[in-house]
Protein backbone atom coordinates (compact mmCIF):
# COMPACT_ATOMS: atom_id res chain seq x y z
CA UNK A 1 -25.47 64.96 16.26
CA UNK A 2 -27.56 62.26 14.98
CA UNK A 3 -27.24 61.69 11.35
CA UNK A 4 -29.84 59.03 10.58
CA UNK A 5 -32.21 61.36 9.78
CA UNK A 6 -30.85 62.24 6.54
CA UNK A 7 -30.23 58.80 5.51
CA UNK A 8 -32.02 56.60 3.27
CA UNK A 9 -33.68 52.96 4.61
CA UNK A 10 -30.68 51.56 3.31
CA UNK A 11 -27.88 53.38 4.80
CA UNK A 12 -30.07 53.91 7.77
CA UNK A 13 -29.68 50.08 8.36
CA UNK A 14 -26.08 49.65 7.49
CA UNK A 15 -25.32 52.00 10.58
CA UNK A 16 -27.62 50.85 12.93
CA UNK A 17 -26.29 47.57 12.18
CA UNK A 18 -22.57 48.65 12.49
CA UNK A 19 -23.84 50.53 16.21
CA UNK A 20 -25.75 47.37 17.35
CA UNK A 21 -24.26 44.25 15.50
CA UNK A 22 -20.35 45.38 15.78
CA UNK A 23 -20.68 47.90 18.78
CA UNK A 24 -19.42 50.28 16.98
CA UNK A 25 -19.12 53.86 18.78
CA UNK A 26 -21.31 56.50 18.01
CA UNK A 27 -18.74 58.80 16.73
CA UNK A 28 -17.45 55.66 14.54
CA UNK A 29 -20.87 55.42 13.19
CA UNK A 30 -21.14 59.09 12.14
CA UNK A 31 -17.93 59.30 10.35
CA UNK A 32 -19.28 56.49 7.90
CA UNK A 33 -22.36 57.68 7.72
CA UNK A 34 -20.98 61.70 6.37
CA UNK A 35 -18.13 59.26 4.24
CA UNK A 36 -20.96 57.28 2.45
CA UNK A 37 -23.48 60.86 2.44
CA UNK A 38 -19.83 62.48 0.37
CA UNK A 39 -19.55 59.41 -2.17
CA UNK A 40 -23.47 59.21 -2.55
CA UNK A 41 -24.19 63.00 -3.79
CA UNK A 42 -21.22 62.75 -6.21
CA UNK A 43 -22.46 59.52 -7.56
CA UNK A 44 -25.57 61.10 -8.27
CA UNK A 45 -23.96 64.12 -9.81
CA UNK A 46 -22.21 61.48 -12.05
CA UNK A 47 -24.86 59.79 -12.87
CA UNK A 48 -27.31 62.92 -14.04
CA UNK A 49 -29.58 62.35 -11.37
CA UNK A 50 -29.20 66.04 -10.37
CA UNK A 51 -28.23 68.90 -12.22
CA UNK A 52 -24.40 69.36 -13.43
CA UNK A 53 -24.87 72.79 -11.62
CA UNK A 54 -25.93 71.23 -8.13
CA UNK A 55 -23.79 72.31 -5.48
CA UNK A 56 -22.02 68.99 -4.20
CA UNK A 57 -22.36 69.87 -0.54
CA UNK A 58 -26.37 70.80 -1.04
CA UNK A 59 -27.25 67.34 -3.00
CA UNK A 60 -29.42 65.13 -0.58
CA UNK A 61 -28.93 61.34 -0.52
CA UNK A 62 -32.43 60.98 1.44
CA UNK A 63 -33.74 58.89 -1.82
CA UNK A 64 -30.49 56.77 -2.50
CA UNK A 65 -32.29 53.69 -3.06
CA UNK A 66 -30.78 50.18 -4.10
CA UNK A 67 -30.90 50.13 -7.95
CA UNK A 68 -28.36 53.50 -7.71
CA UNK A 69 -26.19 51.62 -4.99
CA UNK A 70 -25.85 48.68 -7.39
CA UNK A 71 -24.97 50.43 -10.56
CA UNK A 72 -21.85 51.98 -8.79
CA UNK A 73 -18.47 50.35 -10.43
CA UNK A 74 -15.15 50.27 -9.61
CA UNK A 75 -14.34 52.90 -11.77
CA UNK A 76 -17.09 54.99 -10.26
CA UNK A 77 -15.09 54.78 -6.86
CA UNK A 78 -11.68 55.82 -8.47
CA UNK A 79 -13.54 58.76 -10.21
CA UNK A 80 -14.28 59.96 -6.99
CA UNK A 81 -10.99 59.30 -5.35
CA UNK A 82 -9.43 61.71 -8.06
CA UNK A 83 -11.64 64.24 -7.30
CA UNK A 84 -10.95 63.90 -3.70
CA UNK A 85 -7.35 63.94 -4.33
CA UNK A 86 -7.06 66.61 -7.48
CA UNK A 87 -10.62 69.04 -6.20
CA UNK A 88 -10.07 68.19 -2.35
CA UNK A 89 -6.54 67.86 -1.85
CA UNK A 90 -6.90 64.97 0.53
CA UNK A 91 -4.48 63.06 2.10
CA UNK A 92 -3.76 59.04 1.47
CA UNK A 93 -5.44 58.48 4.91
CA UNK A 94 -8.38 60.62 4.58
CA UNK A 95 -9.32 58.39 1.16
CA UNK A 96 -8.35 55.40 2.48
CA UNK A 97 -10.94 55.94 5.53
CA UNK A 98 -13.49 56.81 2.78
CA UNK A 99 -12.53 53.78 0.48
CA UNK A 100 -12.96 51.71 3.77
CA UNK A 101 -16.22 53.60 4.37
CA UNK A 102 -17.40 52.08 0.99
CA UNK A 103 -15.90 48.90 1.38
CA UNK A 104 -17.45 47.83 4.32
CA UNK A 105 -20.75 49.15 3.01
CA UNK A 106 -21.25 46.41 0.05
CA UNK A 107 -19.94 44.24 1.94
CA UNK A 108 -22.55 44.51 4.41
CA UNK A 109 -25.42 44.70 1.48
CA UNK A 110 -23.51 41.08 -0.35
CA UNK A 111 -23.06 39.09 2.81
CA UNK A 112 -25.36 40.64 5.27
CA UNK A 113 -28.35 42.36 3.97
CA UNK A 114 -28.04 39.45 0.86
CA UNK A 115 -29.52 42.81 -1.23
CA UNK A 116 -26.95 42.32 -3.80
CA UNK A 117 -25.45 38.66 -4.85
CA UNK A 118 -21.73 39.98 -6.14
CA UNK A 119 -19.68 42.14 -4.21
CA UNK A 120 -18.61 44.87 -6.73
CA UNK A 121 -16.13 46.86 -4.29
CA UNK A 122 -14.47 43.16 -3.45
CA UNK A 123 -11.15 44.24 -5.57
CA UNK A 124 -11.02 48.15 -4.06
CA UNK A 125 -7.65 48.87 -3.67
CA UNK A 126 -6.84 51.41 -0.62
CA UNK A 127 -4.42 54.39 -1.51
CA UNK A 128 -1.07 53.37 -0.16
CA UNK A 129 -0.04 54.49 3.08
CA UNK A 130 3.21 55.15 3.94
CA UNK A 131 4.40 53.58 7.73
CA UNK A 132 5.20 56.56 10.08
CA UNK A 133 7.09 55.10 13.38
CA UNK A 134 4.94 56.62 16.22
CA UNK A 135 6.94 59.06 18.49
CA UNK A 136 8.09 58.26 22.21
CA UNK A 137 9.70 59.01 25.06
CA UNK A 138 12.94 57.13 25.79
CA UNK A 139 13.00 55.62 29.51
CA UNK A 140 14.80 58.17 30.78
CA UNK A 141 13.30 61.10 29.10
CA UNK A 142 10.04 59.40 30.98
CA UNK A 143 11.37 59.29 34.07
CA UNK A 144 13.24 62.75 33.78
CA UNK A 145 8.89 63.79 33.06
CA UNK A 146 7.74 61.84 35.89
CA UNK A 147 10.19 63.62 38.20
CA UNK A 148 10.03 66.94 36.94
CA UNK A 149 6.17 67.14 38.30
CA UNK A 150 5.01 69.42 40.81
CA UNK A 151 2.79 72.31 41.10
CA UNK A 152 -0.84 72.42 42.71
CA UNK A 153 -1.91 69.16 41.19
CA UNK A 154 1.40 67.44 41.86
CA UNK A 155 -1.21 64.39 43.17
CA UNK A 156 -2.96 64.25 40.48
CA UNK A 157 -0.75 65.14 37.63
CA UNK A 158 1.89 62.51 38.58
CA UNK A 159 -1.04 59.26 38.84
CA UNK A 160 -2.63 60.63 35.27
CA UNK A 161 1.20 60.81 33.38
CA UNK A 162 2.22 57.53 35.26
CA UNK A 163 -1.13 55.37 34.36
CA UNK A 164 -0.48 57.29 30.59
CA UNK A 165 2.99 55.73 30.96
CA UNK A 166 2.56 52.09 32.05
CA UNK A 167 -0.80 51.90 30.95
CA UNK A 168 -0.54 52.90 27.91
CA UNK A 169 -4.29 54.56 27.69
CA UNK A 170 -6.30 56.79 25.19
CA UNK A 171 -7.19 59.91 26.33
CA UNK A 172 -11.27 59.32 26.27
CA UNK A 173 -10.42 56.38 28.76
CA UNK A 174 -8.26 58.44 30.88
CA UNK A 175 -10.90 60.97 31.52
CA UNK A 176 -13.52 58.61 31.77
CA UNK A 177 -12.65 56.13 34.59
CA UNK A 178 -14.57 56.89 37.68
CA UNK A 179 -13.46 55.75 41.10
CA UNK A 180 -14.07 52.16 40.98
CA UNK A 181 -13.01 51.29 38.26
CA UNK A 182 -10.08 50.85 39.96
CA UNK A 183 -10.22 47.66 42.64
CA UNK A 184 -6.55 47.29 44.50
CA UNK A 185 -4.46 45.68 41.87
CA UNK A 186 -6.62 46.33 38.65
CA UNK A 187 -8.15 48.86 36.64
CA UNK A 188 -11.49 48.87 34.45
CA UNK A 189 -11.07 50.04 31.08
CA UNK A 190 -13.90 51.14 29.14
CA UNK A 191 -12.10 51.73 25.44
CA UNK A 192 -13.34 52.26 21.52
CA UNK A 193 -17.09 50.70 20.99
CA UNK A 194 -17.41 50.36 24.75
CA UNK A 195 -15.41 47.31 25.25
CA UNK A 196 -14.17 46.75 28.49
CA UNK A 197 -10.94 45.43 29.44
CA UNK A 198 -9.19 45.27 32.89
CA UNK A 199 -5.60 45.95 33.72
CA UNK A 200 -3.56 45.42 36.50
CA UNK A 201 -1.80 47.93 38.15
CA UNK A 202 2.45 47.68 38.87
CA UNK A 203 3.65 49.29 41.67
CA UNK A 204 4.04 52.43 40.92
CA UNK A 205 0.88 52.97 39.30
CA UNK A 206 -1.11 51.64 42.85
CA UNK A 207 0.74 54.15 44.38
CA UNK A 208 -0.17 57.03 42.28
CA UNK A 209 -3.29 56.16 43.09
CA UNK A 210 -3.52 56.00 46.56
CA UNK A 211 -1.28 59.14 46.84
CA UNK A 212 -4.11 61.50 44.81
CA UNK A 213 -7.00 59.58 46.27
CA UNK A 214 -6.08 60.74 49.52
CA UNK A 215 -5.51 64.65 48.31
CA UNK A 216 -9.38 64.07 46.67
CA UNK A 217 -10.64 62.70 49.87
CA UNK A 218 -10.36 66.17 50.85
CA UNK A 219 -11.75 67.66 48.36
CA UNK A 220 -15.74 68.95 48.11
CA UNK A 221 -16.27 66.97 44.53
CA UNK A 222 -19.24 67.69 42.26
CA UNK A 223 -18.64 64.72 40.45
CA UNK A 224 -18.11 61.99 42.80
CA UNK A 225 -17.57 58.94 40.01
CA UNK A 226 -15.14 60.92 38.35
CA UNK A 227 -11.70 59.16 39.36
CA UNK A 228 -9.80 62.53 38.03
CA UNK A 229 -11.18 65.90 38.88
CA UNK A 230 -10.48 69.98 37.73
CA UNK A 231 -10.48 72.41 39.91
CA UNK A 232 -13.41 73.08 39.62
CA UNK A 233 -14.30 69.83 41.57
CA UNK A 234 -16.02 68.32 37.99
CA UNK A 235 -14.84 65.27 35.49
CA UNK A 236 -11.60 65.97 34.15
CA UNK A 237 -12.05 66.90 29.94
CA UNK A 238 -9.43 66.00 27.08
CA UNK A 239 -8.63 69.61 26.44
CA UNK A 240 -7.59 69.71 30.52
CA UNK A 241 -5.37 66.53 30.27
CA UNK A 242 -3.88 67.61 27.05
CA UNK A 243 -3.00 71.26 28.54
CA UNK A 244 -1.76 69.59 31.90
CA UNK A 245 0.64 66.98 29.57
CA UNK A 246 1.80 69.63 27.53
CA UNK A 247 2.89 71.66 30.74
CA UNK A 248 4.44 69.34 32.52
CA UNK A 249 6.59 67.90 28.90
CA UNK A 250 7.93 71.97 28.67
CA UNK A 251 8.48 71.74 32.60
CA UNK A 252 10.87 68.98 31.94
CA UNK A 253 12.64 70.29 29.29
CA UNK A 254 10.99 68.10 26.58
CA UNK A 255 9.81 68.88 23.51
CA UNK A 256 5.84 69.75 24.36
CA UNK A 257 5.27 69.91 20.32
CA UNK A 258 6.57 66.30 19.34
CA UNK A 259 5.11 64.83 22.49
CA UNK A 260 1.90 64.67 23.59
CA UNK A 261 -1.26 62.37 25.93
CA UNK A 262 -0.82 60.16 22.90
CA UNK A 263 2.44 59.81 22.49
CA UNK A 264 2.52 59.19 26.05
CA UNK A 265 0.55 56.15 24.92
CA UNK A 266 3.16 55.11 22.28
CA UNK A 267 5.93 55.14 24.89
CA UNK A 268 4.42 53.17 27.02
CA UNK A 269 3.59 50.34 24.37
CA UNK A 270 7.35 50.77 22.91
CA UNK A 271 8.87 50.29 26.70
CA UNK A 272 6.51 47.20 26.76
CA UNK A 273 8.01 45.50 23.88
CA UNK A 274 11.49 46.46 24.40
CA UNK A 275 10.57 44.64 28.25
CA UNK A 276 9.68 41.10 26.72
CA UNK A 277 6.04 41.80 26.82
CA UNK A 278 4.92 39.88 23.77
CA UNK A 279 2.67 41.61 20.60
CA UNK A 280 -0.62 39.52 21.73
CA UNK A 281 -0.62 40.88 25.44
CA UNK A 282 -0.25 44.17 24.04
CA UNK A 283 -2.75 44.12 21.93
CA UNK A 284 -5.19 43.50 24.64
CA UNK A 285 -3.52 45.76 26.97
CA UNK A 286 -4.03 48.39 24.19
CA UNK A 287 -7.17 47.49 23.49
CA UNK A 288 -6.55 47.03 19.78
CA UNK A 289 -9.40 45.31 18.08
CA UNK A 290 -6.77 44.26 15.28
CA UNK A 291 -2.90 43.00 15.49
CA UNK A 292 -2.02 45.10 12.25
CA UNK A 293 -2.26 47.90 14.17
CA UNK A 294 -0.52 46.69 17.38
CA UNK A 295 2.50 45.57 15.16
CA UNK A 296 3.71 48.78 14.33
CA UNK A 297 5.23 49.23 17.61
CA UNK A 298 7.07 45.66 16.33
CA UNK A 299 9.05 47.97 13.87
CA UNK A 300 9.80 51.05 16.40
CA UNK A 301 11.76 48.36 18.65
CA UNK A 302 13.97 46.76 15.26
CA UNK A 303 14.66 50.25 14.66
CA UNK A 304 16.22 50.44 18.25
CA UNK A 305 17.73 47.34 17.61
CA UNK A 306 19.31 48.57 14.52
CA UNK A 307 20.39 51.98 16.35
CA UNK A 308 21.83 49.86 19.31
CA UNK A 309 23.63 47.35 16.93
């Protein structure tokens, strides 16, 4: 659902410029359009320009206009990041999504829009968040999944967990590479904000491939792009893959409810580092847009270290 409607010039032009400018997804987009819509109404609760009886979730922002935006003040934003925390009972990573939200919205106005000359959110502070080491598979416990596959859609059960496993993909890319994307040795990518990246394929992975490519040859398909099919002969769906990961993690006598499709990801980006592949190349072959969040597979392999010292 398209948002925009609801927003004021302003904020209108902050997202299209995020969608356009940054190619940002469109699910990205939304999610800081409803953070700034949830900081807006109580600012304007806060600042009397409804009344102290308005429901917060019925106040519109439709006539947010700039001499509101610029009288917001630091303070303002840790007001509301009590009452998220004390009225909402919202998690560190919920506000700091909303604080970035915020952030990235005067900072757009200062340096892009030029519609305000000091940045007043320049010294926002983002709630703490403590570092959780992702979950993974060991090698074996991978190849003890890999092995433990069978069923009707051995074919195409074993290429999805083994690209999961030395590709290291998202779910949403899984399910949305179509048939050639994938060109002998190397696969198209299509990942957050519809950059593209291409991998290559090992070994194993090529012949995955071929092995369910010939079981889909014979197959009557409804959706002939679609690289990874149901049965009922359509595009594959994240609620499908997630099920199918899930079955096959219980099948091999693995935990199915500390594992799952993205965990799947995490092992394969902790077996790359613990196999020399260096932090840059997997940044790109994880399509991060930032090393920060690449590095924290950095402190899953010390950990080993320290485990195997």
């Amino acid at each position: 659902m398209d948002h925009r409607a609801e927003a004021p010039a302003l904020i209108r032009e902050f997202l299209t410029y995020h969608e356009t400018i940054q190619g940002h997804s469109r699910k990205t987009v939304d999610e800081y359009f409803l953070d700034l819509r949830g900081f807006f109404r109580f600012m304007k609760l806060e600042k009397g320009k409804v009344p102290r009886t308005a429901q917060l979730d019925e106040i519109s922002i439709n006539d947010v206009d700039l001499s509101l935006v610029r009288s917001v003040s630091l303070t303002d934003v840790y007001s509301y990041m009590s009452y998220l925390t004390r009225d909402r009972s919202l998690g560190a990573a919920a506000r700091a999504r909303k604080i970035a939200a915020i952030r990235s919205f005067y900072k757009y106005l200062t340096n892009k829009a030029k519609l305000i000359p000091e940045n007043p959110m320049r010294d926002l502070d983002s709630p703490r968040l403590k570092k959780t080491l992702p979950r993974y598979l060991g090698y074996d416990e991978s190849i003890q999944l890999l092995e433990s596959v069978g069923g009707m859609n051995k074919e195409r059960d074993y290429c999805i967990l083994t690209l999961f496993l030395n590709c290291g993909l998202r779910i949403s890319e899984l399910v949305g590479l179509n048939v050639n994307d994938v060109r002998e040795q190397q696969l198209r990518v299509l990942g957050k904000g519809n950059k593209e990246r291409i991998l290559f394929l090992n070994d194993a992975c090529q012949q995955a491939i071929s092995d369910w490519m010939e079981v889909r040859s014979t197959q009557a398909i409804i959706d002939k792009n679609a690289l990874f099919i149901t049965r009922k002969r359509t595009r594959i769906t994240n609620a499908a893959v997630h099920k199918l990961v899930k079955k096959h993690l219980l099948e091999a006598g693995l935990d199915s409810d500390q594992y799952s499709s993205h965990k799947l990801r995490h092992t394969a980006a902790t077996l790359m580092l613990q196999n020399g592949v260096d932090v840059r190349t997997l940044q790109e072959v994880l399509g991060h847009e930032h090393l920060n969040t690449t590095q924290i597979y950095t402190h899953v392999s010390s950990e080993n270290l320290r485990a195997a010292a």
